[in-house]
N, C-alpha and C. Protein backbone atom coordinates (compact mmCIF):
# COMPACT_ATOMS: atom_id res chain seq x y z
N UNK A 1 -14.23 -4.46 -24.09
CA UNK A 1 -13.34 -3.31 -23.90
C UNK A 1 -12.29 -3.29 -25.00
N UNK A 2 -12.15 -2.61 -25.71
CA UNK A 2 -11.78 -1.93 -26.16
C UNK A 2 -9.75 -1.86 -26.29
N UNK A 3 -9.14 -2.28 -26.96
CA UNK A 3 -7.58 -1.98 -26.37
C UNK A 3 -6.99 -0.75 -26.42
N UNK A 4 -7.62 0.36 -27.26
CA UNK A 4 -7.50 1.81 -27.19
C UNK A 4 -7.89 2.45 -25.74
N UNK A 5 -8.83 1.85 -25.39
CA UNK A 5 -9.75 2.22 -24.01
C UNK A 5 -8.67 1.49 -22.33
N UNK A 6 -8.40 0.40 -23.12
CA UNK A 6 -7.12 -0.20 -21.75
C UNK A 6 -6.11 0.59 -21.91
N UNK A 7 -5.31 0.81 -23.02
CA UNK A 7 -3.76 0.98 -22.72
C UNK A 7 -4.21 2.77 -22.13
N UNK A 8 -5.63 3.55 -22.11
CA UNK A 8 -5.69 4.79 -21.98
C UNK A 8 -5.81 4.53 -20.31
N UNK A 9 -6.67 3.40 -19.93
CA UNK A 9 -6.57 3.30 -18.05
C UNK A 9 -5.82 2.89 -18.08
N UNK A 10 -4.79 1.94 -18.50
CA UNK A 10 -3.34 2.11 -17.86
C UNK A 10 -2.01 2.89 -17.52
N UNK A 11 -2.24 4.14 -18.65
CA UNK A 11 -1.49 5.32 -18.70
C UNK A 11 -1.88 5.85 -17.14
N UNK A 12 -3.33 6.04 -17.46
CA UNK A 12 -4.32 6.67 -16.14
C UNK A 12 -3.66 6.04 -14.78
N UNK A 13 -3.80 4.95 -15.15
CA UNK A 13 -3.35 4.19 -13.20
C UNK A 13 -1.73 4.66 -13.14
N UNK A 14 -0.82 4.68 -14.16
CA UNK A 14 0.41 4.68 -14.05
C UNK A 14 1.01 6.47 -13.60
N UNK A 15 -0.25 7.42 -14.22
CA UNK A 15 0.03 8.74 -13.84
C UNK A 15 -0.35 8.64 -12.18
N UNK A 16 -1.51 8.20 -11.57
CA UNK A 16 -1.93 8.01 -10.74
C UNK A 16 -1.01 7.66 -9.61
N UNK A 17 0.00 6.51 -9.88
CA UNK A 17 0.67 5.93 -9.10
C UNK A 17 2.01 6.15 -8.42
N UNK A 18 2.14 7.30 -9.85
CA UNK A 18 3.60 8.01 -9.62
C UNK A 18 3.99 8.92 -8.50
N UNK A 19 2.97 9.39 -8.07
CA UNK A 19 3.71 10.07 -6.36
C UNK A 19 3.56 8.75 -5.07
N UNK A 20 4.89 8.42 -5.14
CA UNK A 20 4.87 7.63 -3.76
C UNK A 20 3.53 7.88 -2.63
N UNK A 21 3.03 6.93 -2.16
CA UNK A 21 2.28 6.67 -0.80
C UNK A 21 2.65 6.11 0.02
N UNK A 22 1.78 6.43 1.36
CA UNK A 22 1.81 5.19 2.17
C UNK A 22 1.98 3.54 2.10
N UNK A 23 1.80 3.24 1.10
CA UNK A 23 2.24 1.99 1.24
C UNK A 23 3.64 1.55 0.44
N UNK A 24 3.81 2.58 -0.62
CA UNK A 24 5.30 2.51 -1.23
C UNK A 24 6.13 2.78 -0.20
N UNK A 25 6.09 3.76 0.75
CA UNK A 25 7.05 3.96 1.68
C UNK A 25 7.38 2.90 2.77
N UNK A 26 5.91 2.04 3.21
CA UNK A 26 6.10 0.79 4.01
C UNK A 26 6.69 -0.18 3.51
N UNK A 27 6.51 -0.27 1.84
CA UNK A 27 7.57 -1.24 1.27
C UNK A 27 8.59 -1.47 1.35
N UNK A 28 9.58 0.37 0.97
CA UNK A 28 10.50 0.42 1.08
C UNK A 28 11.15 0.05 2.68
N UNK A 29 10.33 0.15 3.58
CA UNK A 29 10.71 -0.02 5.11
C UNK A 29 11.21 -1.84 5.44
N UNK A 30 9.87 -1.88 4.92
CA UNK A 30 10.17 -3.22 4.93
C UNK A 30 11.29 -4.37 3.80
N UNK A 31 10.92 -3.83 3.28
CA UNK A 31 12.08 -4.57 1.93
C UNK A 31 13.48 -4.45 2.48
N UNK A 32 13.89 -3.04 2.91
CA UNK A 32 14.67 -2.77 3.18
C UNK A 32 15.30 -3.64 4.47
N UNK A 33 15.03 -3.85 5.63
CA UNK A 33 15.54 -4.44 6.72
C UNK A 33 14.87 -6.04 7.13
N UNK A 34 14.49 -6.26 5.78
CA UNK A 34 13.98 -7.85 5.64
C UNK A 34 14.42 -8.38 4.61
N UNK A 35 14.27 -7.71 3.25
CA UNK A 35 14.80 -8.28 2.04
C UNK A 35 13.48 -8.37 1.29
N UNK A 36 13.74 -8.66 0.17
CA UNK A 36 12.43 -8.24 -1.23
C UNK A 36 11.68 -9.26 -0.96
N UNK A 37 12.11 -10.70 -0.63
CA UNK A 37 11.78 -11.42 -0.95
C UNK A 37 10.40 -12.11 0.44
N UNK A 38 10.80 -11.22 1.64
CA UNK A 38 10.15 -11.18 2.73
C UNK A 38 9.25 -9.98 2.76
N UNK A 39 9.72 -8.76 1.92
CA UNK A 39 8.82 -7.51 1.40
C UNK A 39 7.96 -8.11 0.99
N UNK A 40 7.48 -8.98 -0.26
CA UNK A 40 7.18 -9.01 -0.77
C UNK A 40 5.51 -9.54 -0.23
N UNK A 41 5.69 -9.85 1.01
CA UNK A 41 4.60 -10.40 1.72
C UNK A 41 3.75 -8.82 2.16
N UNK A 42 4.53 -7.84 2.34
CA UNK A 42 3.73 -6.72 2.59
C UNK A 42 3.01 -6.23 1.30
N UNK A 43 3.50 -6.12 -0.23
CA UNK A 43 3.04 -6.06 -1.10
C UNK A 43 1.92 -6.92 -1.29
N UNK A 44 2.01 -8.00 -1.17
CA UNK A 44 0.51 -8.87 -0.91
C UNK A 44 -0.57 -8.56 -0.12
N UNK A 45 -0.10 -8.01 0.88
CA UNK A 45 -1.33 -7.51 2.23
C UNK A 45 -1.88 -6.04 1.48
N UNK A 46 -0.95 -5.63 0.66
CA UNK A 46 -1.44 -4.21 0.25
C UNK A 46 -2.13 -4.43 -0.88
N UNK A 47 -2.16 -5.59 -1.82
CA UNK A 47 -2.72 -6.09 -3.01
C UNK A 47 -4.40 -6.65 -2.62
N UNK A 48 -4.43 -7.30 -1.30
CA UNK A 48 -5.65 -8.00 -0.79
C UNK A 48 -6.17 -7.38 -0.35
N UNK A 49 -5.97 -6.18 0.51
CA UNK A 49 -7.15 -4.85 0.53
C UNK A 49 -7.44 -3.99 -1.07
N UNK A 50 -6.56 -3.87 -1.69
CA UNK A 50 -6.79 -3.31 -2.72
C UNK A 50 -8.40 -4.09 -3.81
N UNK A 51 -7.78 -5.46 -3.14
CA UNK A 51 -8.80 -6.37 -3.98
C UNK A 51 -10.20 -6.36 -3.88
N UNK A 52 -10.32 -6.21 -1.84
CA UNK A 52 -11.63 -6.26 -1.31
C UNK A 52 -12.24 -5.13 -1.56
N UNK A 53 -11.23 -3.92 -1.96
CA UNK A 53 -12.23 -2.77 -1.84
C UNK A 53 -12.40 -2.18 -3.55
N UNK A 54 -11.94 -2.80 -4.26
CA UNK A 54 -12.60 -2.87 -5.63
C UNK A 54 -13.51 -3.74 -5.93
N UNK A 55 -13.92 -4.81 -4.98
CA UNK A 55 -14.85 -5.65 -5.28
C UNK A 55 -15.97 -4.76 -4.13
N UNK A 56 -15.71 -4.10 -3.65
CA UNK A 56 -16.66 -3.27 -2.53
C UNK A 56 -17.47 -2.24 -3.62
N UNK A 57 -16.37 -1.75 -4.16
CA UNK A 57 -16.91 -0.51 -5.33
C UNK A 57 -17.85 -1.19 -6.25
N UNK A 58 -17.68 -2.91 -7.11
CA UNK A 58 -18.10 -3.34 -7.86
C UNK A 58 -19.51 -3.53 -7.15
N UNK A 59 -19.50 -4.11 -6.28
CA UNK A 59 -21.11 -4.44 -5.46
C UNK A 59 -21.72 -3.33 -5.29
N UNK A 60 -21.34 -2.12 -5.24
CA UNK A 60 -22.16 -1.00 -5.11
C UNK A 60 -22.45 -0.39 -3.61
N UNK A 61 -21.25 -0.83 -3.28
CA UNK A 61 -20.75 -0.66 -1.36
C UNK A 61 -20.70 1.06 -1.39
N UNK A 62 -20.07 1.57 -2.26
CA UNK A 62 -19.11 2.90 -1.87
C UNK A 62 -19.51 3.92 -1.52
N UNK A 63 -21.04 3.75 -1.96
CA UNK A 63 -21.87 4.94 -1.65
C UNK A 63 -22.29 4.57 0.00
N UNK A 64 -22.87 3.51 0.76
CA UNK A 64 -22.71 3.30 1.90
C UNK A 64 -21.52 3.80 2.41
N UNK A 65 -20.51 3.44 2.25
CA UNK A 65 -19.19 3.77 2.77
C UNK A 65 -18.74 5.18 2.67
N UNK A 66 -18.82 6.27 2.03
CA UNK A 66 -18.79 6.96 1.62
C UNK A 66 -19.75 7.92 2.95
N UNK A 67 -21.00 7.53 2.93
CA UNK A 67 -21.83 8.28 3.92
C UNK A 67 -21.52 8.26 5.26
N UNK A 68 -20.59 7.12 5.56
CA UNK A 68 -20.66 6.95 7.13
C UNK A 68 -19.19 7.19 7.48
N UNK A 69 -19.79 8.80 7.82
CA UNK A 69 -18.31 9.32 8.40
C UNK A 69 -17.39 9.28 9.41
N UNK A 70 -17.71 8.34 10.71
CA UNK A 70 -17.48 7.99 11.45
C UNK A 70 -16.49 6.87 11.40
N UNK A 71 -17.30 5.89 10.93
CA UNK A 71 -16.37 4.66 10.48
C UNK A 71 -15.18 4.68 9.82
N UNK A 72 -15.48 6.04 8.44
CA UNK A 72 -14.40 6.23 8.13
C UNK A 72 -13.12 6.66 8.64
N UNK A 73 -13.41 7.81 9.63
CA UNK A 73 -12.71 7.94 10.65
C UNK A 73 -11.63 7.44 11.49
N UNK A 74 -12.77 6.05 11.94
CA UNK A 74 -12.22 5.48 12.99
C UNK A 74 -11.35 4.40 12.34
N UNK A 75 -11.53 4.00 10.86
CA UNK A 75 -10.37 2.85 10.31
C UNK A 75 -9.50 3.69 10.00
N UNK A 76 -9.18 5.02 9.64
CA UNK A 76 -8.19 5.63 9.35
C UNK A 76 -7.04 6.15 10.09
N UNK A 77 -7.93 6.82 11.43
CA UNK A 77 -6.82 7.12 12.43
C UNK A 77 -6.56 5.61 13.33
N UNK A 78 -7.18 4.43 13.15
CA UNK A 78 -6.23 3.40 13.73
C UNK A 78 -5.07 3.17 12.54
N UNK A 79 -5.51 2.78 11.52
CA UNK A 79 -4.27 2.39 10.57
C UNK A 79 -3.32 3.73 10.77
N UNK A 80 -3.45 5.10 11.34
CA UNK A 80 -2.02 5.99 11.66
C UNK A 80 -1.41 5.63 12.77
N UNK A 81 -2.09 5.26 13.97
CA UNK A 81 -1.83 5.11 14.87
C UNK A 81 -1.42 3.65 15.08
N UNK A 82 -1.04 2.25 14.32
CA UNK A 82 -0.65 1.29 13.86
C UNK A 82 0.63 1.98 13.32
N UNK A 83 0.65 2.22 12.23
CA UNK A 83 1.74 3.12 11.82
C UNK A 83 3.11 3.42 12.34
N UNK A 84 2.13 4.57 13.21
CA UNK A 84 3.23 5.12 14.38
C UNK A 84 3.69 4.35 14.94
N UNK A 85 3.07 2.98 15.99
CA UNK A 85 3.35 2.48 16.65
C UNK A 85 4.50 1.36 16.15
N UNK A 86 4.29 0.93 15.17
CA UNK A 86 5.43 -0.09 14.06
C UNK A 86 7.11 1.02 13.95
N UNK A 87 6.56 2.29 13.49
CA UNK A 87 7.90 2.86 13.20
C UNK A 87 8.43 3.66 14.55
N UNK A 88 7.84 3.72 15.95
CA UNK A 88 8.69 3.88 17.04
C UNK A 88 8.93 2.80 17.43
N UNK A 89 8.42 1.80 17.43
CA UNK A 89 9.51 0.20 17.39
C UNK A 89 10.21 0.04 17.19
N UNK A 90 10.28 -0.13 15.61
CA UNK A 90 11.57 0.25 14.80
C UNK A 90 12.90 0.94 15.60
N UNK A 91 12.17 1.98 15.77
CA UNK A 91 13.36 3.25 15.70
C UNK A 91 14.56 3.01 17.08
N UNK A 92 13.24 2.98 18.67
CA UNK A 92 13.66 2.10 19.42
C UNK A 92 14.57 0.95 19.58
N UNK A 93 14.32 0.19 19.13
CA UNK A 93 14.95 -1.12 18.78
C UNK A 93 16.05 -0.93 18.29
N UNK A 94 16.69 -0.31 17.53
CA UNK A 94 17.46 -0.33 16.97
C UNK A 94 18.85 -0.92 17.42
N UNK A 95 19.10 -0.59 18.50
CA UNK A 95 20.43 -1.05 18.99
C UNK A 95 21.02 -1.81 19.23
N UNK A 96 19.72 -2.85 19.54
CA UNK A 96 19.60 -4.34 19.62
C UNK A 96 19.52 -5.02 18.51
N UNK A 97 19.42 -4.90 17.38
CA UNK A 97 19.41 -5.80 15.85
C UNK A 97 20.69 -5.21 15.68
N UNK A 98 21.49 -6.23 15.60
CA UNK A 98 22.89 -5.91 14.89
C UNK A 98 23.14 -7.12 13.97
N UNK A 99 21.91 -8.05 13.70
CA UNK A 99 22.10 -9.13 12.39
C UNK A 99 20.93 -9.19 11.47
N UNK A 100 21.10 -9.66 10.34
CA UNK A 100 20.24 -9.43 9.64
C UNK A 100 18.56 -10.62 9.94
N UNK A 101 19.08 -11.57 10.58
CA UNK A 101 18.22 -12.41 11.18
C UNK A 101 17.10 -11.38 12.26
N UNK A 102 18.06 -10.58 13.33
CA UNK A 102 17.44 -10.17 14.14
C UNK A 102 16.53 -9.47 13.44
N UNK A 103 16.54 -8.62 12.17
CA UNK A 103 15.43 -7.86 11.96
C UNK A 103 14.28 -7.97 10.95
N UNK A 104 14.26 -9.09 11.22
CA UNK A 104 13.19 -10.54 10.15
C UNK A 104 12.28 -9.98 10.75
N UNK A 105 10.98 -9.95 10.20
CA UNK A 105 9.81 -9.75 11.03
C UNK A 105 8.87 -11.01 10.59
N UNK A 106 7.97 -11.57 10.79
CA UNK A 106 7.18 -12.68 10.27
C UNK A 106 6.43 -12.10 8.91
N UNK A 107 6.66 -13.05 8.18
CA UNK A 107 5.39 -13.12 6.44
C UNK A 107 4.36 -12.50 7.16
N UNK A 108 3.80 -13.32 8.34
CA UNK A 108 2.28 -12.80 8.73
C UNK A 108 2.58 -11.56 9.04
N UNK A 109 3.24 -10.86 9.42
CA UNK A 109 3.41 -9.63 10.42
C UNK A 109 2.84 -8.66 9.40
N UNK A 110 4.26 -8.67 8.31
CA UNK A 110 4.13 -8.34 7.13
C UNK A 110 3.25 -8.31 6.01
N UNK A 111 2.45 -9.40 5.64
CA UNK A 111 1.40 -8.96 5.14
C UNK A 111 0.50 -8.17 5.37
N UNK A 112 0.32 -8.81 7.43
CA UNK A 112 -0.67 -7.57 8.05
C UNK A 112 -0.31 -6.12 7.83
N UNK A 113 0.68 -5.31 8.08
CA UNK A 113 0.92 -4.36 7.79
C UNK A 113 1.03 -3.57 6.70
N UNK A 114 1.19 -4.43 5.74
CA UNK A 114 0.96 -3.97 4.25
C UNK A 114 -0.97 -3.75 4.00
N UNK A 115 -1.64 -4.75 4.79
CA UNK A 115 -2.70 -4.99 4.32
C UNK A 115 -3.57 -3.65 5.36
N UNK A 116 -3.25 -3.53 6.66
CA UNK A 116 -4.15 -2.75 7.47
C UNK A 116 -3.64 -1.00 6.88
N UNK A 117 -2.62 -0.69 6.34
CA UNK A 117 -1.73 0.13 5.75
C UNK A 117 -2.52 0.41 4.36
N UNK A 118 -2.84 -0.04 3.64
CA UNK A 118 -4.02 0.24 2.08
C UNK A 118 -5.41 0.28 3.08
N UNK A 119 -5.70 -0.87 3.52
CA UNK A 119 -6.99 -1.35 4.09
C UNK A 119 -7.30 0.54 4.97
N UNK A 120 -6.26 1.46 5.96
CA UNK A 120 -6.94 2.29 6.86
C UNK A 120 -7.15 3.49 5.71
N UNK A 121 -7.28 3.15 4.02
CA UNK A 121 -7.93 4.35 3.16
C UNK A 121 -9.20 3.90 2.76
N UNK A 122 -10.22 3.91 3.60
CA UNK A 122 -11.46 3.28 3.11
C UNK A 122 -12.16 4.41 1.94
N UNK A 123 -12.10 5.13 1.66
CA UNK A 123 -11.90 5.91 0.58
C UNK A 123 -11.83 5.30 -0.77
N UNK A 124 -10.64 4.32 -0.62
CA UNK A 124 -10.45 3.91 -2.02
C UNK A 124 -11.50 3.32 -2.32
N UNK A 125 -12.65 2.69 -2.14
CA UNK A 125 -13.75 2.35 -2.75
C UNK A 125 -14.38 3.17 -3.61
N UNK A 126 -14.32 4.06 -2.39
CA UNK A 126 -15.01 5.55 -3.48
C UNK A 126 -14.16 5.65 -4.84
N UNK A 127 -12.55 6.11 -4.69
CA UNK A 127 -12.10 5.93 -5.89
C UNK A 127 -12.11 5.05 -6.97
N UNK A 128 -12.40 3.43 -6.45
CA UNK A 128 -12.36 3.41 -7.44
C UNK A 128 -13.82 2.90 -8.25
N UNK A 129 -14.84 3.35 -7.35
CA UNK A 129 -16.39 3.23 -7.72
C UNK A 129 -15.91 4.29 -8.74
N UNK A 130 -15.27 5.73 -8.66
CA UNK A 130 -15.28 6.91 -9.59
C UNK A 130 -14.26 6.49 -10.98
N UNK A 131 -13.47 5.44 -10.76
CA UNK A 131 -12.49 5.37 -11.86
C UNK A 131 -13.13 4.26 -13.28
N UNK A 132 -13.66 3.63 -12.92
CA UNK A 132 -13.51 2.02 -13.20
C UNK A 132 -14.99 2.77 -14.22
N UNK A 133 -15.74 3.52 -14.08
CA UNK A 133 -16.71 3.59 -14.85
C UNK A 133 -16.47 4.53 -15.81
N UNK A 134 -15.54 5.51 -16.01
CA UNK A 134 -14.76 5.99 -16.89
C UNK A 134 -14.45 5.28 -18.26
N UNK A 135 -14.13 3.86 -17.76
CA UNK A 135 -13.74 2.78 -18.96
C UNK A 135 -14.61 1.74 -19.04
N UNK A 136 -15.16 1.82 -18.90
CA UNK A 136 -16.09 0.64 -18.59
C UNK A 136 -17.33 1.16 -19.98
N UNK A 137 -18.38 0.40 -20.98
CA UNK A 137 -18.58 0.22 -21.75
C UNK A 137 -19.96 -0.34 -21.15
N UNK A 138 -21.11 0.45 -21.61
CA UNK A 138 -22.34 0.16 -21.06
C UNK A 138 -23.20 -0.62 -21.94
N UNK A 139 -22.86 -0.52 -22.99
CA UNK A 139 -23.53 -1.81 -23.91
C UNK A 139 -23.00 -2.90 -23.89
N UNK A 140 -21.09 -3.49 -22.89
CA UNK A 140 -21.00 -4.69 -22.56
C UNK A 140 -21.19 -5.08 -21.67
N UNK A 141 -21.01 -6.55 -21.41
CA UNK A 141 -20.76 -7.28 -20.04
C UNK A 141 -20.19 -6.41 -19.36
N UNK A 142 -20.90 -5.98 -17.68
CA UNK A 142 -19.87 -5.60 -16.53
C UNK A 142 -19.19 -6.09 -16.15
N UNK A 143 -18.97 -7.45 -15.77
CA UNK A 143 -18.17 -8.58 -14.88
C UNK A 143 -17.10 -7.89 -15.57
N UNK A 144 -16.84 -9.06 -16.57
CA UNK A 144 -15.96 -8.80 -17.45
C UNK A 144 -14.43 -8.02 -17.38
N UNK A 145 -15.22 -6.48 -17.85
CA UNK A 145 -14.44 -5.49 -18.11
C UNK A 145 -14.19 -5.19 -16.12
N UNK A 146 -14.93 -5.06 -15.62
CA UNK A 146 -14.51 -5.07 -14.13
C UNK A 146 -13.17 -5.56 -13.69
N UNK A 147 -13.32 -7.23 -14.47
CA UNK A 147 -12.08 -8.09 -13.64
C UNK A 147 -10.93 -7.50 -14.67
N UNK A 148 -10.69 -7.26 -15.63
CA UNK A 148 -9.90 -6.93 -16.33
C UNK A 148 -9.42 -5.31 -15.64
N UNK A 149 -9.92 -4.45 -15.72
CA UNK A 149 -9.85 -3.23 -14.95
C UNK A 149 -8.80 -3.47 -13.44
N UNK A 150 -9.61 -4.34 -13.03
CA UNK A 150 -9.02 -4.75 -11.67
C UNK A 150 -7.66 -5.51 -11.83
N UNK A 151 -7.45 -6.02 -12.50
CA UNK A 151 -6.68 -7.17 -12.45
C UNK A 151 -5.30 -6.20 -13.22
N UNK A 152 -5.79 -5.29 -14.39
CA UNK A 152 -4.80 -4.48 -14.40
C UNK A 152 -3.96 -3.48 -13.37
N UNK A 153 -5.04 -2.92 -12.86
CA UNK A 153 -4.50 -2.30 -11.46
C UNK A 153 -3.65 -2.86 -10.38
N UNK A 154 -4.24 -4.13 -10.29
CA UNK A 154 -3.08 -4.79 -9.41
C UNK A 154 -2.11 -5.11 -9.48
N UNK A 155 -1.94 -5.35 -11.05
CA UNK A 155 -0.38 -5.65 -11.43
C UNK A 155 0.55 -4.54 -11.79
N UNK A 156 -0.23 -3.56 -12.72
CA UNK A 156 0.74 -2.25 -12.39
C UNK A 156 1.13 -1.82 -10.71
N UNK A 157 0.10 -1.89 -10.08
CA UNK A 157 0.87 -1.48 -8.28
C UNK A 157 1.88 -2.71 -8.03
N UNK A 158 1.90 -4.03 -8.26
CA UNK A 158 2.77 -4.85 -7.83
C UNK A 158 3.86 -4.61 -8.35
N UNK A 159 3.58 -4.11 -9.91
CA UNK A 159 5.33 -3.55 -10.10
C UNK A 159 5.78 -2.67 -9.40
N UNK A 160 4.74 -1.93 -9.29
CA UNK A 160 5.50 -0.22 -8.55
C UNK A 160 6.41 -0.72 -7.17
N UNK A 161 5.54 -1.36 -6.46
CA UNK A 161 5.83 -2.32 -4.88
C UNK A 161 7.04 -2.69 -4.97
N UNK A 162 7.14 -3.50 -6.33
CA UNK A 162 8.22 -4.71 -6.43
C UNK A 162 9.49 -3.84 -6.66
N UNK A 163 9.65 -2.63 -7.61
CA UNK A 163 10.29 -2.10 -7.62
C UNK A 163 10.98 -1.41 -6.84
N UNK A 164 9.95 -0.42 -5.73
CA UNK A 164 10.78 0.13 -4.84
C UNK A 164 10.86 -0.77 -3.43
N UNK A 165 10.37 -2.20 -3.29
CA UNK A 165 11.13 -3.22 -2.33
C UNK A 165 12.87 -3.74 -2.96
N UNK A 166 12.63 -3.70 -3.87
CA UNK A 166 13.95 -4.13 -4.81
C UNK A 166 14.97 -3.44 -4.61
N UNK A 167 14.54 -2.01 -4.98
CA UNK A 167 15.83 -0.87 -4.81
C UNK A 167 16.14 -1.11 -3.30
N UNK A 168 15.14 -0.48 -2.65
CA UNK A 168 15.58 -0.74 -0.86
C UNK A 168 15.99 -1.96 -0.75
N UNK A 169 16.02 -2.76 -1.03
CA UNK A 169 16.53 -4.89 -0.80
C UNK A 169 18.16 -4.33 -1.48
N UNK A 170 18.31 -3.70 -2.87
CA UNK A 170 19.57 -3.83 -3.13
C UNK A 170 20.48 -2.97 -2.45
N UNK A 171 19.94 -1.62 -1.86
CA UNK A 171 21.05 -0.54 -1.53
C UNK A 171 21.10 -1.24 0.00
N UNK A 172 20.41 -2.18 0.88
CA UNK A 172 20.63 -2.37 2.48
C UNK A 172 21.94 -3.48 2.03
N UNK A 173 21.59 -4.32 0.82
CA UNK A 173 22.65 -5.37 1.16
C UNK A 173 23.94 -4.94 0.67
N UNK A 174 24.04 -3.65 0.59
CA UNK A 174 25.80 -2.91 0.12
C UNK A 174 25.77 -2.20 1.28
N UNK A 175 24.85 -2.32 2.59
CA UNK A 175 25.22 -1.52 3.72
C UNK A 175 26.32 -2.40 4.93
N UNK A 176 27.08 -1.87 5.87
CA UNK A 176 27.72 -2.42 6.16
C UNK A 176 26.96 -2.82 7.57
N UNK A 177 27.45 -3.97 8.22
CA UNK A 177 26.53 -4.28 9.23
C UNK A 177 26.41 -3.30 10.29
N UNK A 178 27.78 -2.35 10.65
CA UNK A 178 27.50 -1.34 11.05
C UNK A 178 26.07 -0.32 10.95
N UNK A 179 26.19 -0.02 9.68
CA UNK A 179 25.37 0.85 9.40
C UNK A 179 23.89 0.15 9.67
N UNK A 180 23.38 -0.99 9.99
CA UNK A 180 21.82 -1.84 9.70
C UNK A 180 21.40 -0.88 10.94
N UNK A 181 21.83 -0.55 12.02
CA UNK A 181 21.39 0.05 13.06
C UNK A 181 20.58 1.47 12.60
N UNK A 182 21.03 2.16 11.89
CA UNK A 182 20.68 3.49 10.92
C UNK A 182 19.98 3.06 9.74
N UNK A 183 19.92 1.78 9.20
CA UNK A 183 19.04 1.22 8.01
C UNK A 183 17.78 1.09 8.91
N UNK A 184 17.80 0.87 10.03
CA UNK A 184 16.68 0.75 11.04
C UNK A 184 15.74 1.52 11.47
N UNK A 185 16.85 2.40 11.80
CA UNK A 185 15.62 4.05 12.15
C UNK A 185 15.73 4.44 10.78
N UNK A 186 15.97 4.43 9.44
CA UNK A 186 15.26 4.89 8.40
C UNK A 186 14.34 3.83 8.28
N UNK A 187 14.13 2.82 8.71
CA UNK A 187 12.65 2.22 8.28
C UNK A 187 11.32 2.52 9.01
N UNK A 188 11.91 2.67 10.24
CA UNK A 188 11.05 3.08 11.55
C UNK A 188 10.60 4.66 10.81
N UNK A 189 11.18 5.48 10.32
CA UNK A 189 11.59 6.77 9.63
C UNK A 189 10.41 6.90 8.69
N UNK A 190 10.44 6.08 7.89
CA UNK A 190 9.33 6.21 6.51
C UNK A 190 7.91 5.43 7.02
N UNK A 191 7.76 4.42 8.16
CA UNK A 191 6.51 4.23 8.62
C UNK A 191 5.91 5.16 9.11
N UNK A 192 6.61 5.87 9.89
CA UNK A 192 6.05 7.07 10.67
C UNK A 192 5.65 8.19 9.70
N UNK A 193 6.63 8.28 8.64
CA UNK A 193 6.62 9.17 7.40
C UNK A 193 5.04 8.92 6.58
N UNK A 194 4.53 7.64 6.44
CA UNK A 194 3.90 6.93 5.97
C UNK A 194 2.44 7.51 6.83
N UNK A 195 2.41 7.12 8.55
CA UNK A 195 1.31 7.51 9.23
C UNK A 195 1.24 9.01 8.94
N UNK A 196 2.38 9.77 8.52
CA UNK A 196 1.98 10.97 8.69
C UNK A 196 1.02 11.74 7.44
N UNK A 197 1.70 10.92 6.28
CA UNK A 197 0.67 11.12 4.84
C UNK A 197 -1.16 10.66 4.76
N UNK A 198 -0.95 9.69 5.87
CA UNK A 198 -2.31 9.00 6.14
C UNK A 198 -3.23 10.41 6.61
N UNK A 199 -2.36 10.80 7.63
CA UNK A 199 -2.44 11.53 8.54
C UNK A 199 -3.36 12.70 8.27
N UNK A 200 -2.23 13.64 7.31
CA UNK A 200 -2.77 14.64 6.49
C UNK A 200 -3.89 14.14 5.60
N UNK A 201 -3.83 13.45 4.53
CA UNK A 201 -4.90 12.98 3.75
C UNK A 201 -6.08 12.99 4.57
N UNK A 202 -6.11 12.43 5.45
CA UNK A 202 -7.35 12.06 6.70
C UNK A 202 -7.64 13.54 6.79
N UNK A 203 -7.30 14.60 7.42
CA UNK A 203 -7.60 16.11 7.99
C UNK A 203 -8.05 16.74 6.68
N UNK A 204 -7.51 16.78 5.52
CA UNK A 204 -7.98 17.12 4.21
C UNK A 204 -9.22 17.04 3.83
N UNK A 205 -9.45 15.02 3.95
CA UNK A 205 -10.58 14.98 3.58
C UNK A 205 -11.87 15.54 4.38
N UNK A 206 -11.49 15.75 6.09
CA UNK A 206 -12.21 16.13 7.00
C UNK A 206 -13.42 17.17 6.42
């Protein structure tokens, strides 16, 4: 591959990436009323589906996946309905977290939710069965240019992640403890915000 041919899919992934999603918004949820550094475990859960389902596209999964509309279905409206259920928690709760301890959630929790949150767009296989051959070079090695492809993608989204866990990590810790109660239902706020993009996307693709 080519370095004219990379820095052109990296422009590509970076135009791509620029309207917030579902999982930028769970970042920010989470970063926000945990801290970056406990975010950062949801960015991982969202990195390890990202992983399985570019290695889904690479095996030549997507077209299976792709046909069976049902399934697709049914992982999509659970990951909304996960969603929902995380950010009326949230929102609920609120009155009762008045420390920053109280509104720790576990690494595991967190990864899971980052991960079932990418993981309920089974779609993305399809995308990126459609992207990755764009750049990809048929007189070389596939592996190869695959892992490179991939491996770029993941690190441009980990910045994107890292970035907007960061901003949300820096503007909660200039909030006053007062206010964490309202930092709360805005996190509960953008999960739900989050199921609802799932949401639509899902009826679209219908």
């Amino acid at each position: 591959m080519s370095f004219d041919v990379w820095i052109t899919y990296a422009a590509t992934v970076l135009l791509l990436m620029s309207p917030p999603g579902p999982s930028q918004l769970l970042m920010l949820s989470n970063s926000a009323t945990n801290g970056l550094g406990r975010g950062l475990f949801t960015a991982a859960g969202d990195l390890s589906a990202n992983l399985l389902q570019m290695l889904a596209a690479g095996l030549g999964l997507a077209a299976i996946i792709a046909t069976s509309g049902v399934a697709l279905s049914i992982i999509k409206w659970l990951g909304v309905a996960y969603l929902v259920f995380l950010g009326a928690k949230m929102i609920l709760g609120a009155k009762r977290r008045t420390t920053q301890a109280a509104l720790r959630t576990s690494r595991k929790a967190l990864w899971m939710q980052g991960f079932v949150t990418s993981a309920a767009n089974p779609k993305a296989v399809v995308f990126f069965a459609a992207l990755f051959p764009l750049f990809i070079d048929g007189a070389l090695p596939f592996w190869p240019q695959f892992a490179i492809l991939s491996a770029t993608y993941l690190v441009i989204d980990g910045l994107f992640l890292t970035a907007y866990g960061g901003t949300a990590s820096w503007l909660a810790a200039r909030l006053r403890s007062s206010a964490r109660s309202w930092l709360d239902r805005a996190g509960g706020g953008f999960m739900i915000l989050a199921a609802l993009l799932l949401g639509l996307k899902s009826l679209r693709d219908a």
